[in-house]
Protein backbone atom coordinates (compact mmCIF):
# COMPACT_ATOMS: atom_id res chain seq x y z
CA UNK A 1 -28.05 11.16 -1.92
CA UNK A 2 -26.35 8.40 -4.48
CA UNK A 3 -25.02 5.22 -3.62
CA UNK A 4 -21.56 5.03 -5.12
CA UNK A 5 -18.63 2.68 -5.64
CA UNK A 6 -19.98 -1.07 -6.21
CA UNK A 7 -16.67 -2.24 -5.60
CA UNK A 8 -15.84 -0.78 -2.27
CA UNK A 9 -19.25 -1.31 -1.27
CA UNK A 10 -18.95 -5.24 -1.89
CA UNK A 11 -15.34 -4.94 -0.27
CA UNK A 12 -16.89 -3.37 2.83
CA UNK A 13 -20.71 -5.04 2.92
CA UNK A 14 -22.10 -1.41 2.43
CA UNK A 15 -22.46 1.04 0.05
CA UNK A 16 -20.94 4.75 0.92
CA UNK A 17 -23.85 7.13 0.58
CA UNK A 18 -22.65 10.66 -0.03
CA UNK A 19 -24.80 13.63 1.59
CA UNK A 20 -25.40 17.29 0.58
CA UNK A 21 -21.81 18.39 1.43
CA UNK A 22 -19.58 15.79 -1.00
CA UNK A 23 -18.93 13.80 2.25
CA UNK A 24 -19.57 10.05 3.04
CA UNK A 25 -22.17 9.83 5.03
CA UNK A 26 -20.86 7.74 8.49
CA UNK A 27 -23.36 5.18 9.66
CA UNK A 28 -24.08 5.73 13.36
CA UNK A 29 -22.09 2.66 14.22
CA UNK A 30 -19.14 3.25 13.01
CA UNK A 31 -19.46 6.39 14.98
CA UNK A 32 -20.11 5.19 17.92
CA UNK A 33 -17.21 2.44 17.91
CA UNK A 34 -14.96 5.19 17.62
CA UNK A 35 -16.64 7.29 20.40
CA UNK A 36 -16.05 4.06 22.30
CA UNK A 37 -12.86 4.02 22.11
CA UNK A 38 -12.25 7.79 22.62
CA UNK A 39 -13.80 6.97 25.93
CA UNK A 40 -12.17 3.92 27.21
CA UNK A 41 -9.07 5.61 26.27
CA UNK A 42 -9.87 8.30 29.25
CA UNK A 43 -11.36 11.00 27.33
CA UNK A 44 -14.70 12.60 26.86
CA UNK A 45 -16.39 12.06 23.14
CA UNK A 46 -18.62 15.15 23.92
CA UNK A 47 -15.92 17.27 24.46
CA UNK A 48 -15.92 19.72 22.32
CA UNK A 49 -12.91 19.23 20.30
CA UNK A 50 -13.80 15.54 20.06
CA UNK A 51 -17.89 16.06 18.80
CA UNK A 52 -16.90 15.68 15.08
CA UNK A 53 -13.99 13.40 15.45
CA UNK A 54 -15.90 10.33 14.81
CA UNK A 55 -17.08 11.31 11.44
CA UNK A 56 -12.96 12.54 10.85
CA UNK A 57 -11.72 8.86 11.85
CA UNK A 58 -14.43 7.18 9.76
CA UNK A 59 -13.72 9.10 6.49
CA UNK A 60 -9.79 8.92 7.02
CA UNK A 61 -9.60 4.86 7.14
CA UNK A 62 -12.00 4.86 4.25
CA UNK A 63 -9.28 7.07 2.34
CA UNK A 64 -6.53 4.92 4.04
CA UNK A 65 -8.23 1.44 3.04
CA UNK A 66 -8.89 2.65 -0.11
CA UNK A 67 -6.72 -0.10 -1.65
CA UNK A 68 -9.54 -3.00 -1.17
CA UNK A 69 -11.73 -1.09 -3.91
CA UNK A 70 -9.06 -1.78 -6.34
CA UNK A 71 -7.62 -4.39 -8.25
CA UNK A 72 -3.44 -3.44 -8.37
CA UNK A 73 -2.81 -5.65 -11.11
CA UNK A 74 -5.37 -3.06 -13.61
CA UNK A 75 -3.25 -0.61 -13.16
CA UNK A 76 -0.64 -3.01 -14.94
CA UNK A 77 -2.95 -3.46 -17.85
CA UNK A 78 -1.52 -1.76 -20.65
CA UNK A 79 2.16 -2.30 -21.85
CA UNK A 80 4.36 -1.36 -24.40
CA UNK A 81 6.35 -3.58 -27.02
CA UNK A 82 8.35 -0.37 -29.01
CA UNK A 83 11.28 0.03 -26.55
CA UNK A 84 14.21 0.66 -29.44
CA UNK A 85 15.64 -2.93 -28.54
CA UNK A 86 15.84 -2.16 -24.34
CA UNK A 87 16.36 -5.55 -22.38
CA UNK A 88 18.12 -4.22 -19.46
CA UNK A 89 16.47 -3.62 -16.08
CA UNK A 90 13.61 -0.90 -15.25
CA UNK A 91 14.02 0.35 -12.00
CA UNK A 92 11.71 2.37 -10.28
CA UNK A 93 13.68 3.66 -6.58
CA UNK A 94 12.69 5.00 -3.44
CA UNK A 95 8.87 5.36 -3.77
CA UNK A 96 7.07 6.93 -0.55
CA UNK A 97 4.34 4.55 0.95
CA UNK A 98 2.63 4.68 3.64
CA UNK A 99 0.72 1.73 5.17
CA UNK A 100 -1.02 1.02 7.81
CA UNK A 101 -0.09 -2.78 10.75
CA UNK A 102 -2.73 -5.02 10.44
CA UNK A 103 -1.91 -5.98 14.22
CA UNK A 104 -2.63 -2.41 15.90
CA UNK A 105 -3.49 -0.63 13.17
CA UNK A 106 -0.89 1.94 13.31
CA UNK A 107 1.16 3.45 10.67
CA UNK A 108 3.77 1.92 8.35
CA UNK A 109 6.29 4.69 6.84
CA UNK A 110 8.70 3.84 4.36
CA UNK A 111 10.12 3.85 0.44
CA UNK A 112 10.04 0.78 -2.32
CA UNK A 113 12.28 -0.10 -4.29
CA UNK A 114 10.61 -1.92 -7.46
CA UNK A 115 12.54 -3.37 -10.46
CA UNK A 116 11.65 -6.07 -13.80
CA UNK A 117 13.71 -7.79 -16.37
CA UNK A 118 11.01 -6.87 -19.15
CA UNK A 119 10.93 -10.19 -21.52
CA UNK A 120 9.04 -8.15 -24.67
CA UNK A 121 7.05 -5.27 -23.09
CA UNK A 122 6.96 -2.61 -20.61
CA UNK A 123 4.68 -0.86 -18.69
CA UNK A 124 4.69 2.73 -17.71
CA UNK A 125 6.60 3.59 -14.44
CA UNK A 126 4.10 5.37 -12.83
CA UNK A 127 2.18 1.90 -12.93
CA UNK A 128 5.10 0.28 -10.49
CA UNK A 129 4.04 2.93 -7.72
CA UNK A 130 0.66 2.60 -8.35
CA UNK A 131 0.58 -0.99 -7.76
CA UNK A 132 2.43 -0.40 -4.59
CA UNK A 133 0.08 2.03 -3.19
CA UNK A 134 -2.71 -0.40 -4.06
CA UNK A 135 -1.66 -2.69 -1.91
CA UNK A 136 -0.02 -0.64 0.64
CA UNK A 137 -4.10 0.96 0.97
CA UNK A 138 -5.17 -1.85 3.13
CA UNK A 139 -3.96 -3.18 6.71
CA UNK A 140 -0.59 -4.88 6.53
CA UNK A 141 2.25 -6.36 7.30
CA UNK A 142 5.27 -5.36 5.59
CA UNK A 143 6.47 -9.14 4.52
CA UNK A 144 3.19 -9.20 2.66
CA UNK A 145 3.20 -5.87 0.97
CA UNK A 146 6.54 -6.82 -0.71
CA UNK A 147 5.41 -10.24 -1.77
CA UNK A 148 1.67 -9.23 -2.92
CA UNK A 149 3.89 -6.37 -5.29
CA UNK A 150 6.07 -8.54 -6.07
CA UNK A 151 3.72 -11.35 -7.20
CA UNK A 152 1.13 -9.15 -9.02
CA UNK A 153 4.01 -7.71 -11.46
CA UNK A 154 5.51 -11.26 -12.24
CA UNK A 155 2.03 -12.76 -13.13
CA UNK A 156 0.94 -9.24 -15.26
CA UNK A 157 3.90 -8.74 -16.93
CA UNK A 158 5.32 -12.06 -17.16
CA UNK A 159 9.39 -10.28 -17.34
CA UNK A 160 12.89 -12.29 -16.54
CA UNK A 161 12.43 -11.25 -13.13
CA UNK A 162 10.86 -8.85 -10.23
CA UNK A 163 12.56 -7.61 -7.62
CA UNK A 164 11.20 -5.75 -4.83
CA UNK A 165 12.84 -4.35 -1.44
CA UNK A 166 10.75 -2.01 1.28
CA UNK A 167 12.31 -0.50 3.95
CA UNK A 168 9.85 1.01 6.60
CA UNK A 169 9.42 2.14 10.36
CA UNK A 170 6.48 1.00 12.12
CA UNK A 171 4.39 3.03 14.15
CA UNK A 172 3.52 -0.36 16.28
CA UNK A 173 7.41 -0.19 17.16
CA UNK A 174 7.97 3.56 17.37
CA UNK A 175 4.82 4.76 19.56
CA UNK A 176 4.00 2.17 21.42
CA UNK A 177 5.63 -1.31 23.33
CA UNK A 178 10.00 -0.72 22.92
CA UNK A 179 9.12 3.05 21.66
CA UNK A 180 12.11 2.52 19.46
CA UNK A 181 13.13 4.99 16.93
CA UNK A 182 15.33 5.72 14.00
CA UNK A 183 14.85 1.22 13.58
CA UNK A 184 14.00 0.52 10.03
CA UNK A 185 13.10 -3.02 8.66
CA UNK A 186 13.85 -4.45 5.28
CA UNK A 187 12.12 -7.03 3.37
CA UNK A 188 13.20 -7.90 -0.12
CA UNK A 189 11.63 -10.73 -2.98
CA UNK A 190 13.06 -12.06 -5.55
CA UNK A 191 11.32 -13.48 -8.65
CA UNK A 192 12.79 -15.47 -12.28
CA UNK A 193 16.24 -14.30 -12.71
CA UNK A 194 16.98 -11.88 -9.97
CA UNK A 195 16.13 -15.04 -7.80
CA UNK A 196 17.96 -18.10 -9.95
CA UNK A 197 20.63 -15.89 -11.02
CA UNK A 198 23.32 -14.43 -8.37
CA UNK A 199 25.08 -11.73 -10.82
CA UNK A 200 21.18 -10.70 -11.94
CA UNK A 201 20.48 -10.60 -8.57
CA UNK A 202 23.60 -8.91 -7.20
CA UNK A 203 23.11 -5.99 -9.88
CA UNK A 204 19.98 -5.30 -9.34
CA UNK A 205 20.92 -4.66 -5.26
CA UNK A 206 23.24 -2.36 -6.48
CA UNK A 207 21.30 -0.43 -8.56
CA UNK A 208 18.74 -0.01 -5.91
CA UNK A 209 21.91 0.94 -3.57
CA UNK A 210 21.75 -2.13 -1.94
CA UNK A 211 24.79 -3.84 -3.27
């Protein structure tokens, strides 16, 4: 067995130990706060379609947390000053997320828009999504999300402006309390220009379909 991943280990105050099969080995108490819960919510943890659904759980919020192991803004590391003279806006629209509420834990389903007034460089657009799923890996709340992205593009790439609007539907809303469906909720920042600026900012809706 090898201890792997410093980072997630210091993130987590263990280090994921990784037995014979490729899997993370789940330390018994993690297991057993699950089979907990599986109880007090009226089933049977010994049942047999329930015996290795501890270990399941364990290993899925490890993938879906995955985002405190990483630093989002690393992913905006390298950039790119030979654009042929492009100042315009980079827009990167409807990206797929999902997240999970910070309050009960359940999911968060929804697409990003993300969009920068590049001052003199860019960065490739796969980066934009990948700083978005960075921070959509860990619990959340969707005002957050759209800030933290927001934030960690103006301060890497130091553009005009940032723009950022989410639109998602929340499990904590959907399956549980109102059960409302089909309810989406938008959040939206604004950074430099797209901010300051009301035609900046009133193009930049509109490219994202928003105007």
């Amino acid at each position: 067995m090898n201890v792997l991943s410093p980072s997630l280990a210091a993130s987590s105050g263990m280090a994921d130990v990784i037995g014979e099969d490729g899997k993370i080995i789940v330390p018994a108490d993690v297991e057993d706060a699950i089979r907990t819960l599986i109880r007090w919510s009226g089933d049977e943890p010994e049942r047999e379609g329930l015996l290795d659904t501890p270990k399941r759980v364990a290993r899925a919020w490890r993938e879906y947390c995955r985002g405190y192991a990483e630093d989002p803004g690393l992913h905006l590391s390298r950039t790119f000053e030979e654009v042929g003279g492009y100042d315009e806006v980079v827009l990167l629209k409807d990206i797929p997320f999902q997240s999970h509420c910070e309050h009960h834990m359940a999911p968060i389903i929804g697409t990003a828009s993300i969009a920068y007034l590049p001052k003199d460089r860019v960065v490739g657009i796969s980066k934009l999504a990948r700083v978005l799923h960075g921070y959509a890996s860990r619990l959340q709340v969707q005002e957050r999300l759209t800030a933290e992205v927001a934030r960690c593009i103006w301060d890497n790439l130091q553009p005009h402006g940032v723009a950022v609007v989410i639109e998602a539907q929340h499990g904590c809303m959907t399956g549980r309390g109102v059960r409302t469906h089909g309810v989406g909720m938008v959040t939206s920042r604004m950074l430099g220009c797209f901010l300051d600026d009301a035609s900046s900012r009133k193009e930049v809706l509109a490219l994202m379909g928003r105007g």
